[in-house]
N, C-alpha and C. Protein backbone atom coordinates (compact mmCIF):
# COMPACT_ATOMS: atom_id res chain seq x y z
N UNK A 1 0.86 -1.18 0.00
CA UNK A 1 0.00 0.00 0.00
C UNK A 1 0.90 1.24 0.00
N UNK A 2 0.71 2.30 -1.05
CA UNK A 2 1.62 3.24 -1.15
C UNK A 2 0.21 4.52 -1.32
N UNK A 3 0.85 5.52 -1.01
CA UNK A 3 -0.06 6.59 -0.11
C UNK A 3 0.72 8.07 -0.87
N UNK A 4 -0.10 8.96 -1.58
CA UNK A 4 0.67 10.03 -2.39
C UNK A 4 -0.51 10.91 -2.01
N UNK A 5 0.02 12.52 -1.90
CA UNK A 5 -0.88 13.37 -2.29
C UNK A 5 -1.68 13.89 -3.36
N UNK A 6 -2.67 14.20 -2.89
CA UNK A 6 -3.23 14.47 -4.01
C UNK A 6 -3.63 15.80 -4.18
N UNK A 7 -3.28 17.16 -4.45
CA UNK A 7 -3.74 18.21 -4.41
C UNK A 7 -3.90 19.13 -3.09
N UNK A 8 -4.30 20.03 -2.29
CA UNK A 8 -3.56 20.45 -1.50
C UNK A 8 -4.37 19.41 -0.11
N UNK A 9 -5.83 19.07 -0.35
CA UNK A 9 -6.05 18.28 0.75
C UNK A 9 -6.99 16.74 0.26
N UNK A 10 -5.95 16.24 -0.20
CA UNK A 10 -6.30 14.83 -0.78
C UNK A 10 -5.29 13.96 -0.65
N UNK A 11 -5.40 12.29 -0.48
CA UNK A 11 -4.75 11.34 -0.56
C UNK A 11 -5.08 10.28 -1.43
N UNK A 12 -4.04 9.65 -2.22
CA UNK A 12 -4.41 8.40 -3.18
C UNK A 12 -3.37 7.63 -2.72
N UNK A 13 -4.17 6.10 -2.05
CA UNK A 13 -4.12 5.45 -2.09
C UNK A 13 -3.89 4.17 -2.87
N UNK A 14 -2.75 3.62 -2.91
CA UNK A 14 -2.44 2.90 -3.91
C UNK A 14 -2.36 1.15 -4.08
N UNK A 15 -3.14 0.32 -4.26
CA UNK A 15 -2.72 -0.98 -3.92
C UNK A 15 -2.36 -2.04 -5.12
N UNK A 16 -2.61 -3.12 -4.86
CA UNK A 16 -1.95 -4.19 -5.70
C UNK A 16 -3.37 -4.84 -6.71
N UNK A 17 -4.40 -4.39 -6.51
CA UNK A 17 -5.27 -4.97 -7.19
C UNK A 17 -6.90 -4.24 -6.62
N UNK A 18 -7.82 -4.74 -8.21
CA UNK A 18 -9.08 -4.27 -7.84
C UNK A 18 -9.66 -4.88 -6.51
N UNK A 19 -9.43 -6.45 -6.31
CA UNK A 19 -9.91 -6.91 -5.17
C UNK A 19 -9.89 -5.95 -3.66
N UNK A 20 -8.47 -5.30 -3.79
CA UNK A 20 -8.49 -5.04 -2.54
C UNK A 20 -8.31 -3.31 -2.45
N UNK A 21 -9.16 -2.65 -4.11
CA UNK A 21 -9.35 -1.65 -4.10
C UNK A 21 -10.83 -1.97 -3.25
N UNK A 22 -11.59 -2.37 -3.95
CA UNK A 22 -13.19 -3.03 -3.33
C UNK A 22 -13.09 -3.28 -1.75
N UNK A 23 -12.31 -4.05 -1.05
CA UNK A 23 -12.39 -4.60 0.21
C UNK A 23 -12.15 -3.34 0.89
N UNK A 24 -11.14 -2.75 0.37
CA UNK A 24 -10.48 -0.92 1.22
C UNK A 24 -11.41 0.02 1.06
N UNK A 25 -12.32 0.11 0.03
CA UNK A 25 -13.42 0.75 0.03
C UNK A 25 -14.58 0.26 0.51
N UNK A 26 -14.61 -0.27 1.00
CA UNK A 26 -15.81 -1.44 1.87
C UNK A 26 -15.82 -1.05 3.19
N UNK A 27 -14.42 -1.25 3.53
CA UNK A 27 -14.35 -1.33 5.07
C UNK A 27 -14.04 0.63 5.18
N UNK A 28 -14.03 0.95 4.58
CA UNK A 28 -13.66 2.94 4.56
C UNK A 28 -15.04 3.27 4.34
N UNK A 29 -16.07 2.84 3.84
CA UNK A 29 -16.89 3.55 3.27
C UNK A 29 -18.06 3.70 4.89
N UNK A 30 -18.39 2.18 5.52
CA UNK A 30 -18.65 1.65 7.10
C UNK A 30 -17.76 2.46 8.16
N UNK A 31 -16.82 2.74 7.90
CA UNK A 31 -15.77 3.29 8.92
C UNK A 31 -14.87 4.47 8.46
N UNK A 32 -15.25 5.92 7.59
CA UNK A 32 -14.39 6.44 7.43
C UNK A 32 -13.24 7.28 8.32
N UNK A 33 -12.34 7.16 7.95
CA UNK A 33 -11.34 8.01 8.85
C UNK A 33 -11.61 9.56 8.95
N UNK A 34 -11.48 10.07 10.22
CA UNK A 34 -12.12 11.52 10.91
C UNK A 34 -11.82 12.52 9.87
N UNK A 35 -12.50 13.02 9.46
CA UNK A 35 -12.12 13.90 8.08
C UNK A 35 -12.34 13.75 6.65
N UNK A 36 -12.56 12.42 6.97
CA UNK A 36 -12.72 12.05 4.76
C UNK A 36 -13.84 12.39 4.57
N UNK A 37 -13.89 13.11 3.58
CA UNK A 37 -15.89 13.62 3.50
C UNK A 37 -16.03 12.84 1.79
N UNK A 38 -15.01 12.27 1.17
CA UNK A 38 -15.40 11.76 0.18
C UNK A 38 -14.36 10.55 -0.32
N UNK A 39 -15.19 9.48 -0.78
CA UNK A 39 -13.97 8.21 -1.50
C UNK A 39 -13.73 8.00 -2.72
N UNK A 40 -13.48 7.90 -3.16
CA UNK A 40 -13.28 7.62 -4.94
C UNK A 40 -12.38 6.31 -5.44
N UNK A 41 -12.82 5.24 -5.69
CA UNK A 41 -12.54 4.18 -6.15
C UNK A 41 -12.06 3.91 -7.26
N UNK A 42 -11.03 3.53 -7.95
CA UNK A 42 -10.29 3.28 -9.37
C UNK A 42 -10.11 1.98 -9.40
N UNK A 43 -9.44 1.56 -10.34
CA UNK A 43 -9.00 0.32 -10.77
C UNK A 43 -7.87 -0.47 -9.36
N UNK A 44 -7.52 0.71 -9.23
CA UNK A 44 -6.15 0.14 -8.30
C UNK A 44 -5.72 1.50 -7.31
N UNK A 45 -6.47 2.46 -7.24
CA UNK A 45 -6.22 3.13 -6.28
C UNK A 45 -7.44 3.42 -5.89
N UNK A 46 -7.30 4.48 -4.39
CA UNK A 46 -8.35 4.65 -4.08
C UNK A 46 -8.41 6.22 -3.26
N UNK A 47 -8.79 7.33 -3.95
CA UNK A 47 -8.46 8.75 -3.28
C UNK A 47 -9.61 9.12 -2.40
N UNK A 48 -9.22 9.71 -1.29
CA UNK A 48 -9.70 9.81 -0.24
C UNK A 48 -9.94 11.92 -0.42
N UNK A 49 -11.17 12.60 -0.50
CA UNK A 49 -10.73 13.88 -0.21
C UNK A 49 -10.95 13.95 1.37
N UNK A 50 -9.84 15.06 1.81
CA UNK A 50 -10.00 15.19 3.64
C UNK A 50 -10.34 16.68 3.49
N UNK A 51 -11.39 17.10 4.57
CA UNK A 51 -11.32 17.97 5.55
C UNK A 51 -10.36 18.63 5.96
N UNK A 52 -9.90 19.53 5.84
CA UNK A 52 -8.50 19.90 5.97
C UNK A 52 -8.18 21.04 7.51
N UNK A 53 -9.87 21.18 7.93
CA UNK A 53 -9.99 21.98 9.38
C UNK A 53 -10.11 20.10 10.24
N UNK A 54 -10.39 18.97 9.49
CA UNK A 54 -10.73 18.12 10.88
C UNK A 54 -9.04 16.93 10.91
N UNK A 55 -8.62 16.67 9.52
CA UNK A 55 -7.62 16.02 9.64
C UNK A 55 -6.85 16.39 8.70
N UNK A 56 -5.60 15.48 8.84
CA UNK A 56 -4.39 15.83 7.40
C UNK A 56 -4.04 14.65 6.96
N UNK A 57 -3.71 14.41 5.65
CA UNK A 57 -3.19 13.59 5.21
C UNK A 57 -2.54 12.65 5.78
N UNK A 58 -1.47 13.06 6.93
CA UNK A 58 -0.48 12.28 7.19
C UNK A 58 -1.44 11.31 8.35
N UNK A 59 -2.60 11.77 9.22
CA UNK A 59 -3.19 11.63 10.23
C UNK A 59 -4.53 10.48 9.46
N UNK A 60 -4.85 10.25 8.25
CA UNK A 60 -5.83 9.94 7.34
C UNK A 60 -4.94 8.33 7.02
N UNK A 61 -3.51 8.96 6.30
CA UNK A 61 -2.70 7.80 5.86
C UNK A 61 -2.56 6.62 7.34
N UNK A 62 -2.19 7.46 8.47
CA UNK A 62 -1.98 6.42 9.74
C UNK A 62 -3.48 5.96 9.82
N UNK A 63 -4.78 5.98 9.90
CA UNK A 63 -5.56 5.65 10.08
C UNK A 63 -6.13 4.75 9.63
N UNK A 64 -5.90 4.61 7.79
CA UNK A 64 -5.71 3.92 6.62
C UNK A 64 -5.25 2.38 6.74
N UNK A 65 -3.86 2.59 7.27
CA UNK A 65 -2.63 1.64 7.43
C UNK A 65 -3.41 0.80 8.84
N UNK A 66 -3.71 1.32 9.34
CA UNK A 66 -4.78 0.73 10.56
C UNK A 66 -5.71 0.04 10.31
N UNK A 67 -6.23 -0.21 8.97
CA UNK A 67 -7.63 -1.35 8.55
C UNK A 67 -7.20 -2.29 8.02
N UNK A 68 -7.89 -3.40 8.22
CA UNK A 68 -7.37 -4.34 7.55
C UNK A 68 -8.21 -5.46 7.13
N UNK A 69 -8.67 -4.80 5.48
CA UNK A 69 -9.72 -5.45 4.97
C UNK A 69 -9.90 -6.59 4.59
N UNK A 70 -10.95 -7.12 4.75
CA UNK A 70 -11.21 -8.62 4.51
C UNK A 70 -11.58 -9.16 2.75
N UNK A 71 -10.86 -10.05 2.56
CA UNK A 71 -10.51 -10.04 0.65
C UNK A 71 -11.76 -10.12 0.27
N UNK A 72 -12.69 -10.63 1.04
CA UNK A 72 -14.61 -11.29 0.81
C UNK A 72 -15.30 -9.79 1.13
N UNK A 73 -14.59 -8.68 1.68
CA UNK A 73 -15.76 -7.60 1.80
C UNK A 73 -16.06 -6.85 0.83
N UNK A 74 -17.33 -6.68 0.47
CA UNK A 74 -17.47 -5.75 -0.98
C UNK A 74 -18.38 -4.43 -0.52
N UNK A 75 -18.06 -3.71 -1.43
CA UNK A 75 -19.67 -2.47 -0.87
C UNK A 75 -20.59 -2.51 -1.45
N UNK A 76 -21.92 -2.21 -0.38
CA UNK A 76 -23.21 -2.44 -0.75
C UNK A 76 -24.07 -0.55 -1.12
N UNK A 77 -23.92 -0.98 -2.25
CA UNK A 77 -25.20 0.38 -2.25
C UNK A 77 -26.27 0.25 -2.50
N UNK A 78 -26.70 -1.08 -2.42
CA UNK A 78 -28.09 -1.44 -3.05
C UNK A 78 -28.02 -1.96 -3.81
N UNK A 79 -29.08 -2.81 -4.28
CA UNK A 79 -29.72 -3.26 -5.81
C UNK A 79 -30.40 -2.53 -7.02
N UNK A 80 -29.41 -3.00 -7.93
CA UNK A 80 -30.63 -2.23 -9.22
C UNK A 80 -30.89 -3.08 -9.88
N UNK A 81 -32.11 -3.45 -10.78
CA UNK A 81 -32.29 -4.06 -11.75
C UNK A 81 -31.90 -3.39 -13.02
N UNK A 82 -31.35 -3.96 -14.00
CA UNK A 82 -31.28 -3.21 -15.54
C UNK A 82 -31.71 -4.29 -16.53
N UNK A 83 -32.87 -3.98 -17.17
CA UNK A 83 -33.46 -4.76 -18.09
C UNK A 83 -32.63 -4.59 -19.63
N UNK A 84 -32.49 -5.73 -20.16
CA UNK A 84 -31.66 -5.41 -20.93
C UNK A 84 -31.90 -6.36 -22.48
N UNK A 85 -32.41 -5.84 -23.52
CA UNK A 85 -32.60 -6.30 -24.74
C UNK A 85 -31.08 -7.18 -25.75
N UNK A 86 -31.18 -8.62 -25.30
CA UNK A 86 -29.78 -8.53 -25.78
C UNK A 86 -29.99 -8.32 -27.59
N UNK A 87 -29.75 -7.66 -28.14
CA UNK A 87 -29.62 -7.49 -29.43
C UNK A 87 -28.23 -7.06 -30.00
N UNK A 88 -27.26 -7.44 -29.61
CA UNK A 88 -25.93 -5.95 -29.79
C UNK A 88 -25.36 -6.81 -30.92
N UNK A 89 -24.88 -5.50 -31.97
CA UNK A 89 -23.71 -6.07 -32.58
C UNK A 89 -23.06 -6.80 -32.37
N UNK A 90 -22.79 -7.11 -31.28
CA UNK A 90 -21.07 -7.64 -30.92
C UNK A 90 -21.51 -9.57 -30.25
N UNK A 91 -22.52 -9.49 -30.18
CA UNK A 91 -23.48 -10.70 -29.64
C UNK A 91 -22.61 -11.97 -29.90
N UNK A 92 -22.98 -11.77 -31.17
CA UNK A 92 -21.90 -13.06 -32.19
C UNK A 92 -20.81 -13.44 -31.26
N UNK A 93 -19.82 -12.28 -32.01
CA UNK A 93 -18.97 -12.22 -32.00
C UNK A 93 -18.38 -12.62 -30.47
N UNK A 94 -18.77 -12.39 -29.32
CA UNK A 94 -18.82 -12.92 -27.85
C UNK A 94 -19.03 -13.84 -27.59
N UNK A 95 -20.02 -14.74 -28.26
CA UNK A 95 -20.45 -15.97 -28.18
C UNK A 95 -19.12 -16.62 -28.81
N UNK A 96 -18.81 -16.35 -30.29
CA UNK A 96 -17.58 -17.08 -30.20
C UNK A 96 -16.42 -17.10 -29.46
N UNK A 97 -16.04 -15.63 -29.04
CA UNK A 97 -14.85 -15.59 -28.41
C UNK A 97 -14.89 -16.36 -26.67
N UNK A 98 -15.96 -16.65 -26.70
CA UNK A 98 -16.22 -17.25 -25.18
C UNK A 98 -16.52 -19.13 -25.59
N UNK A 99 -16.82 -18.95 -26.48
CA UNK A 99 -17.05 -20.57 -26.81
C UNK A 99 -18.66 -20.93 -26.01
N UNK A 100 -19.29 -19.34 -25.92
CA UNK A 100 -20.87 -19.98 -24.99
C UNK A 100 -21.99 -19.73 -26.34
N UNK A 101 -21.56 -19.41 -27.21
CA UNK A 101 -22.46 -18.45 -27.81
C UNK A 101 -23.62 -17.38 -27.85
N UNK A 102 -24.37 -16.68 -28.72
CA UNK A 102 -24.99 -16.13 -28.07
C UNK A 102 -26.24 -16.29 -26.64
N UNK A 103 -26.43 -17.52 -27.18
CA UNK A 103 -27.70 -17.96 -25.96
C UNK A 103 -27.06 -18.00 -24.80
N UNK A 104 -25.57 -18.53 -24.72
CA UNK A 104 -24.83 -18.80 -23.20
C UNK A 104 -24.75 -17.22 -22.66
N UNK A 105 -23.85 -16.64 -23.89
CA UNK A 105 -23.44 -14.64 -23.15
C UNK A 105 -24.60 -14.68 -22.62
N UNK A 106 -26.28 -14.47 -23.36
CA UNK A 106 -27.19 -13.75 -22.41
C UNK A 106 -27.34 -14.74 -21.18
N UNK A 107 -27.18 -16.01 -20.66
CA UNK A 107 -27.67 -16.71 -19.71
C UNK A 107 -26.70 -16.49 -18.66
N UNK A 108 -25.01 -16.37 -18.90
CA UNK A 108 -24.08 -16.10 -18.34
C UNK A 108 -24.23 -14.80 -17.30
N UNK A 109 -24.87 -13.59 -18.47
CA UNK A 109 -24.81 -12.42 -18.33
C UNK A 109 -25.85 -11.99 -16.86
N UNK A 110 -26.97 -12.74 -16.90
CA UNK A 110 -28.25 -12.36 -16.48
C UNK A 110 -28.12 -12.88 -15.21
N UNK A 111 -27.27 -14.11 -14.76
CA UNK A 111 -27.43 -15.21 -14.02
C UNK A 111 -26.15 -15.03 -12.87
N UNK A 112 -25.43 -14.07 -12.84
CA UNK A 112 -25.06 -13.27 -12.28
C UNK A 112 -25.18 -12.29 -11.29
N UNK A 113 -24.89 -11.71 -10.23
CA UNK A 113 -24.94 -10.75 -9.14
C UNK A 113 -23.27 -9.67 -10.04
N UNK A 114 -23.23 -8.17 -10.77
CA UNK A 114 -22.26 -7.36 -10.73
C UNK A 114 -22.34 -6.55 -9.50
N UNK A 115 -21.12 -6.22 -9.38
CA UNK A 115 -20.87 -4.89 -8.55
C UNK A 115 -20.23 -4.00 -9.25
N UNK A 116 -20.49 -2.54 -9.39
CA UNK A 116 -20.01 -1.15 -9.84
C UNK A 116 -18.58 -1.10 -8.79
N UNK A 117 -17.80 -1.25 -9.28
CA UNK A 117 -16.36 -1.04 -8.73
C UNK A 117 -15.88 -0.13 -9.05
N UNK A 118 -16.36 0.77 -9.86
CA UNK A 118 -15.82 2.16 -10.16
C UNK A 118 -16.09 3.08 -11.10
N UNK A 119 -16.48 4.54 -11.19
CA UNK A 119 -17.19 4.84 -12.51
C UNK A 119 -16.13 5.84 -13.11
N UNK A 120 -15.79 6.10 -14.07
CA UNK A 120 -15.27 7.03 -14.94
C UNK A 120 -15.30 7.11 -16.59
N UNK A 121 -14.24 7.32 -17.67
CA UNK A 121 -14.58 7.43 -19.09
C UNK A 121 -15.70 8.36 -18.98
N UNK A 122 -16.80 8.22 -18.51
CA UNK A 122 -17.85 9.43 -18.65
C UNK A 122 -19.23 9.12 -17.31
N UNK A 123 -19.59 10.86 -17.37
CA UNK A 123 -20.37 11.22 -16.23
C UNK A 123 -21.27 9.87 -16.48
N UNK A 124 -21.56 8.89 -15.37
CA UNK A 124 -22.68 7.44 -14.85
C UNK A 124 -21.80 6.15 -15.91
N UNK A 125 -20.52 6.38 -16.20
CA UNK A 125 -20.30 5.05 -16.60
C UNK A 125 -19.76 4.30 -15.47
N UNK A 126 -19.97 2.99 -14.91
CA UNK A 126 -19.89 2.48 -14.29
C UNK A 126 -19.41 1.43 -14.35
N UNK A 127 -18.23 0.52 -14.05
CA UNK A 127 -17.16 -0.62 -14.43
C UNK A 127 -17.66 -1.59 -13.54
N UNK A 128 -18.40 -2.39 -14.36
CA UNK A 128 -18.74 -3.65 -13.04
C UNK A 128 -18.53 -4.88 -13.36
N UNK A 129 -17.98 -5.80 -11.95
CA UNK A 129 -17.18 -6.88 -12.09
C UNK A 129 -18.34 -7.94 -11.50
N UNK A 130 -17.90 -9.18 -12.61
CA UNK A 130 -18.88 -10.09 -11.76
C UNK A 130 -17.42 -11.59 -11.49
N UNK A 131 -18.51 -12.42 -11.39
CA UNK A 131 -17.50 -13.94 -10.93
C UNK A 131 -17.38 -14.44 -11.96
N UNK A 132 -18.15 -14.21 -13.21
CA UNK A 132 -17.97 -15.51 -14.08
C UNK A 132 -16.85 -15.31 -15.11
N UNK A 133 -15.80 -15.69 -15.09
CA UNK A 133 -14.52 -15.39 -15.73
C UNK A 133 -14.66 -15.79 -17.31
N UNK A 134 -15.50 -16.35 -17.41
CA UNK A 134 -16.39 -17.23 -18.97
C UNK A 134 -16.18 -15.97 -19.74
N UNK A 135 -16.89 -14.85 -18.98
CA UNK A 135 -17.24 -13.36 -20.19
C UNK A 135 -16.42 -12.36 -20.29
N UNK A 136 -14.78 -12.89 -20.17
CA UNK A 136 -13.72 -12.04 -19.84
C UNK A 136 -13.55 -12.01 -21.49
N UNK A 137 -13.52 -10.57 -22.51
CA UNK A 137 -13.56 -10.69 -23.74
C UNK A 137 -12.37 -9.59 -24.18
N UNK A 138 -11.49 -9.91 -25.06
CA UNK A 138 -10.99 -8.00 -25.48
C UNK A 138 -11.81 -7.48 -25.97
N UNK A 139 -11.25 -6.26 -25.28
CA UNK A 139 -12.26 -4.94 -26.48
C UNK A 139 -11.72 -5.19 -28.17
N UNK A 140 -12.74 -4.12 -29.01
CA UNK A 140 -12.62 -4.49 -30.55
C UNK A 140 -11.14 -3.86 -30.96
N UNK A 141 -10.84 -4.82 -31.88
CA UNK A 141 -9.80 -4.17 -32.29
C UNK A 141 -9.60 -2.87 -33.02
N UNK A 142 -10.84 -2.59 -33.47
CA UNK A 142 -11.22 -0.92 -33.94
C UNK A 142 -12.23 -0.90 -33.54
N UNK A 143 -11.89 0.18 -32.51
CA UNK A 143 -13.12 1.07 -31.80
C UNK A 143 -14.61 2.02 -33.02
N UNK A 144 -15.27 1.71 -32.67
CA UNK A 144 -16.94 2.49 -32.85
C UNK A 144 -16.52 4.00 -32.55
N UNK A 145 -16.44 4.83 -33.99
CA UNK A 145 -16.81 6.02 -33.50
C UNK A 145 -17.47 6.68 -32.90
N UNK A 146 -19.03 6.24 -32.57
CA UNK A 146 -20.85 6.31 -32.48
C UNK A 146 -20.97 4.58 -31.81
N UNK A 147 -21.10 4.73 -30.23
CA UNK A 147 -21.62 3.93 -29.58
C UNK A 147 -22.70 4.85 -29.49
N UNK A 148 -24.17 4.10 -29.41
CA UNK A 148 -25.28 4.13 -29.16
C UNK A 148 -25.42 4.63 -27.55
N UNK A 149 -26.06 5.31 -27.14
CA UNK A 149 -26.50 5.77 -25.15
C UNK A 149 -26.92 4.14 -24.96
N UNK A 150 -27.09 3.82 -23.59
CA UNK A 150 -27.42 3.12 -22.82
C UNK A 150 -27.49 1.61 -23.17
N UNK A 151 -26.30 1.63 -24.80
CA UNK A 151 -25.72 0.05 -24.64
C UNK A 151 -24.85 -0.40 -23.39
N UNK A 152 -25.32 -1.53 -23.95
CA UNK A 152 -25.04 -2.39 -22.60
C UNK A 152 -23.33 -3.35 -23.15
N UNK A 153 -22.54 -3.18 -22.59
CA UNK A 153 -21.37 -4.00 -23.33
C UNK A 153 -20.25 -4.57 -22.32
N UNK A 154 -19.12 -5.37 -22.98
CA UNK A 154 -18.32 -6.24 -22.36
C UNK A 154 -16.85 -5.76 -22.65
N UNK A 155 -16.03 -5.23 -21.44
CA UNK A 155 -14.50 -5.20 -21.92
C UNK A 155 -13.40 -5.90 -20.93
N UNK A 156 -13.09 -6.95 -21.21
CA UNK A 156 -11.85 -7.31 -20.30
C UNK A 156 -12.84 -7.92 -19.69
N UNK A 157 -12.87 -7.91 -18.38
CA UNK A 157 -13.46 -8.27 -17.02
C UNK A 157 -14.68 -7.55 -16.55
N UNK A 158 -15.30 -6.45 -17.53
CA UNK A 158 -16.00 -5.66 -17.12
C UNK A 158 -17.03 -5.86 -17.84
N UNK A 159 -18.18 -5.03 -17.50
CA UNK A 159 -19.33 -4.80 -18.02
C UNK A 159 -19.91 -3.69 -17.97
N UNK A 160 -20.38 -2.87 -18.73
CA UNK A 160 -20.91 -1.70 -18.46
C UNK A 160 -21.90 -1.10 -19.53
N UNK A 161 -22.91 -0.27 -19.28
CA UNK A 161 -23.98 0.47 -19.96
C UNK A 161 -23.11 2.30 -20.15
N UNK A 162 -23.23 1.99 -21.54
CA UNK A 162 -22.49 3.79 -21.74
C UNK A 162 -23.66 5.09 -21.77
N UNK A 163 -24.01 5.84 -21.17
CA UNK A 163 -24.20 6.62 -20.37
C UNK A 163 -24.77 7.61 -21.64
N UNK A 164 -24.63 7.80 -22.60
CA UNK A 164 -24.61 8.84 -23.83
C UNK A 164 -23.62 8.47 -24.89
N UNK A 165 -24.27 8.66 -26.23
CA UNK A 165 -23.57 8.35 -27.32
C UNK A 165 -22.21 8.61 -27.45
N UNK A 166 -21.13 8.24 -27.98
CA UNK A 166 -19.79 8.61 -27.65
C UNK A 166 -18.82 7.21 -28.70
N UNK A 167 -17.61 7.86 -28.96
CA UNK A 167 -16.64 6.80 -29.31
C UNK A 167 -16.42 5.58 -28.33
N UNK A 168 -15.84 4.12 -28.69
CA UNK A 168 -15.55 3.04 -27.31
C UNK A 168 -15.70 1.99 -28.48
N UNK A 169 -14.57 1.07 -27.98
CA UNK A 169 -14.11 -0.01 -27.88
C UNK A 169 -14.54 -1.00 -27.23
N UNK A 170 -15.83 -1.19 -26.77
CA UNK A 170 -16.15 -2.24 -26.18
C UNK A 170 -16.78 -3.41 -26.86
N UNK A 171 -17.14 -4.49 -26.29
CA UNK A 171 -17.87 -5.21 -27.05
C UNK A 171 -19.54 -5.26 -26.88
N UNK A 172 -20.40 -4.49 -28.07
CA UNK A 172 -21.65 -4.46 -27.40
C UNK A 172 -22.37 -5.52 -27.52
N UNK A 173 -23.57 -5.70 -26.47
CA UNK A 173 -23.90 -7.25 -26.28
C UNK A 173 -25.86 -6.64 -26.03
N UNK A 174 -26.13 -5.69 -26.04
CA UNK A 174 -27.61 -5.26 -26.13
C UNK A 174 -27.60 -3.84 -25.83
N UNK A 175 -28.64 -3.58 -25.31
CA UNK A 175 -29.01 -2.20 -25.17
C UNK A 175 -30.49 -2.55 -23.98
N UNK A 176 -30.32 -1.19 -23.34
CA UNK A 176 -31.39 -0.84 -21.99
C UNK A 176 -32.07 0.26 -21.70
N UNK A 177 -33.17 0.21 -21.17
CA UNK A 177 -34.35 1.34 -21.45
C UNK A 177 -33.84 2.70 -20.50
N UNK A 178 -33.31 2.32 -19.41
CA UNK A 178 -32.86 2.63 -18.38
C UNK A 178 -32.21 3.72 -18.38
N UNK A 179 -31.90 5.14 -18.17
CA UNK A 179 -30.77 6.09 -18.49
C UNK A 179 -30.27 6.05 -17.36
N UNK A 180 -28.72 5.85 -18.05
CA UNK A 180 -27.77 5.40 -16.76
C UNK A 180 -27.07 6.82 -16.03
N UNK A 181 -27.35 8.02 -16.73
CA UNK A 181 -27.14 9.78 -16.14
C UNK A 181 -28.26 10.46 -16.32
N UNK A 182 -28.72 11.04 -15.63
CA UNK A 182 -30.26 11.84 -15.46
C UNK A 182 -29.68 12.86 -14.74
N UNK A 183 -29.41 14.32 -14.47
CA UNK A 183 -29.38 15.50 -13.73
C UNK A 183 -30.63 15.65 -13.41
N UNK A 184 -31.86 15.26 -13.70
CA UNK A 184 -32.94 15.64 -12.80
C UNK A 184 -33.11 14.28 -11.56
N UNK A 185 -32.42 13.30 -11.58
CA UNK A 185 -32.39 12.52 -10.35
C UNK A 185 -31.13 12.71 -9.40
N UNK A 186 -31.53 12.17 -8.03
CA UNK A 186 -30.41 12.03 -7.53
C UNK A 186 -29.93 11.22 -6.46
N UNK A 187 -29.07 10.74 -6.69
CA UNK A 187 -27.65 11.24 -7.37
C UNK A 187 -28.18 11.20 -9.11
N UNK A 188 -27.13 12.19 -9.97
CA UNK A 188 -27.85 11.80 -11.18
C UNK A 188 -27.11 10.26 -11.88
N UNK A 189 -26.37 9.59 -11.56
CA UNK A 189 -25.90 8.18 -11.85
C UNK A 189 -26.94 7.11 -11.09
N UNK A 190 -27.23 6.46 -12.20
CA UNK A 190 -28.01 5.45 -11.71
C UNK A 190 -27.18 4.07 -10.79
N UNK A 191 -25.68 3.63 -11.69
CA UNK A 191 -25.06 2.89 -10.59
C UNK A 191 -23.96 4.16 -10.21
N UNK A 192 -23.56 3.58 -9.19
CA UNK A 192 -22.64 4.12 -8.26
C UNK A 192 -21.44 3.35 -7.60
N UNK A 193 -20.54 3.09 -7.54
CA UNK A 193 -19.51 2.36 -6.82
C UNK A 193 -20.25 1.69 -5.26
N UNK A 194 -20.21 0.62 -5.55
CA UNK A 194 -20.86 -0.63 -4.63
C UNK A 194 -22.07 -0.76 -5.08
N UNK A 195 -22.80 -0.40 -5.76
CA UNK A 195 -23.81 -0.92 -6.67
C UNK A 195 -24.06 -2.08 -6.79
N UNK A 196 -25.06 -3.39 -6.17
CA UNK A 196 -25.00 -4.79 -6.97
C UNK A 196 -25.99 -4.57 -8.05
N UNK A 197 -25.87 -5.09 -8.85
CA UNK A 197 -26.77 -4.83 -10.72
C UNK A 197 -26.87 -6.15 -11.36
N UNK A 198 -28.30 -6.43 -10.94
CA UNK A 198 -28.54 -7.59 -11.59
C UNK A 198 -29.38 -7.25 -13.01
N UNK A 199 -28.46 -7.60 -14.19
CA UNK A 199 -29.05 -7.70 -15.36
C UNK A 199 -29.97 -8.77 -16.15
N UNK A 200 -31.35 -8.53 -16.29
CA UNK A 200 -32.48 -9.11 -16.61
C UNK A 200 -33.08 -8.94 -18.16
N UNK A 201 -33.54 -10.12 -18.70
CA UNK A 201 -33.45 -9.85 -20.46
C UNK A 201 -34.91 -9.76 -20.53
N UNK A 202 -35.04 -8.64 -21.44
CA UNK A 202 -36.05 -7.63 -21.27
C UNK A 202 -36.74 -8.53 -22.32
């Protein structure tokens, strides 16, 4: 665990893997240290903003180094359902690269519990990991100038619904009624980091 500043009252947190970005944000999110008024979860780090009238960095980092998360703890923000039309381009093409074909991706897909482990690329995109290592796919080898809003798709280890039309490399596998960024709700992201998202074929 390596520990850097981040700006004049921030810390990033650095570890060896998503697992135990998830477990450190689990057990921080139940127990934050005196001062953190916000967490932010990445692939492999995890930035903490502090309060800078209640603690400091250095007082945040000792507090940090003091937990000691359990590899099985994940965060809970609730359940969402996302109904999801599998129709996607990329359907095929997943089915072969997985050897399930298309009928397996959607049964694989659905039959599942994800968790939102982290959102970025754009405002409500949301990176969520499940168990079944079956639907671990590369992204395309030439990226989609014009991804479609609120496809639903597969990259690496992940899964995610893109948020508004935009360029991406993923592999799409359907599309969902659902808008995954709304500014008139709130929060306006529909998942959120610890999110469980069970996907259901519409």
């Amino acid at each position: 665990m390596r520990f850097l500043p981040c700006g004049e009252s921030g810390l990033l947190v650095e570890v060896e893997d998503l697992d135990e970005v998830l477990a450190l944000y689990a057990e921080l999110v139940e127990e934050p240290p005196a001062g953190v008024v916000d967490l932010v979860p990445a692939a492999r780090t995890l930035m903490l903003r502090i309060d800078p009238t209640r603690n400091d960095p250095a007082g945040v980092a000792r507090a940090v180094r003091a937990v000691r998360p359990q590899s099985t703890h994940r965060p809970d923000s609730g359940l969402v359902e996302v109904p999801v039309t599998y129709d996607g381009e990329d359907l095929a093409e997943v089915g072969r690269l997985t050897g399930l074909g298309e009928r397996g991706v959607v049964e694989a897909h659905t039959a599942q519990e994800w968790t939102v482990a982290f959102c970025g690329f754009a405002p409500g995109f949301g990176y969520l990991v499940g168990a079944d290592e079956r639907l671990t796919v590369p992204r395309r080898d030439v990226p989609r100038t014009r991804v479609p809003a609120r496809s639903v798709a597969l990259a690496g280890e992940f899964t995610g619904v893109y948020p508004r039309e935009s360029p991406g490399g993923w592999q799409l596998i359907g599309r969902t009624s659902l808008e995954p960024w709304d500014l008139q709700r709130d929060p306006p992201a529909l998942l959120v980091p610890g999110s469980r998202v069970r996907f259901v074929e519409a």
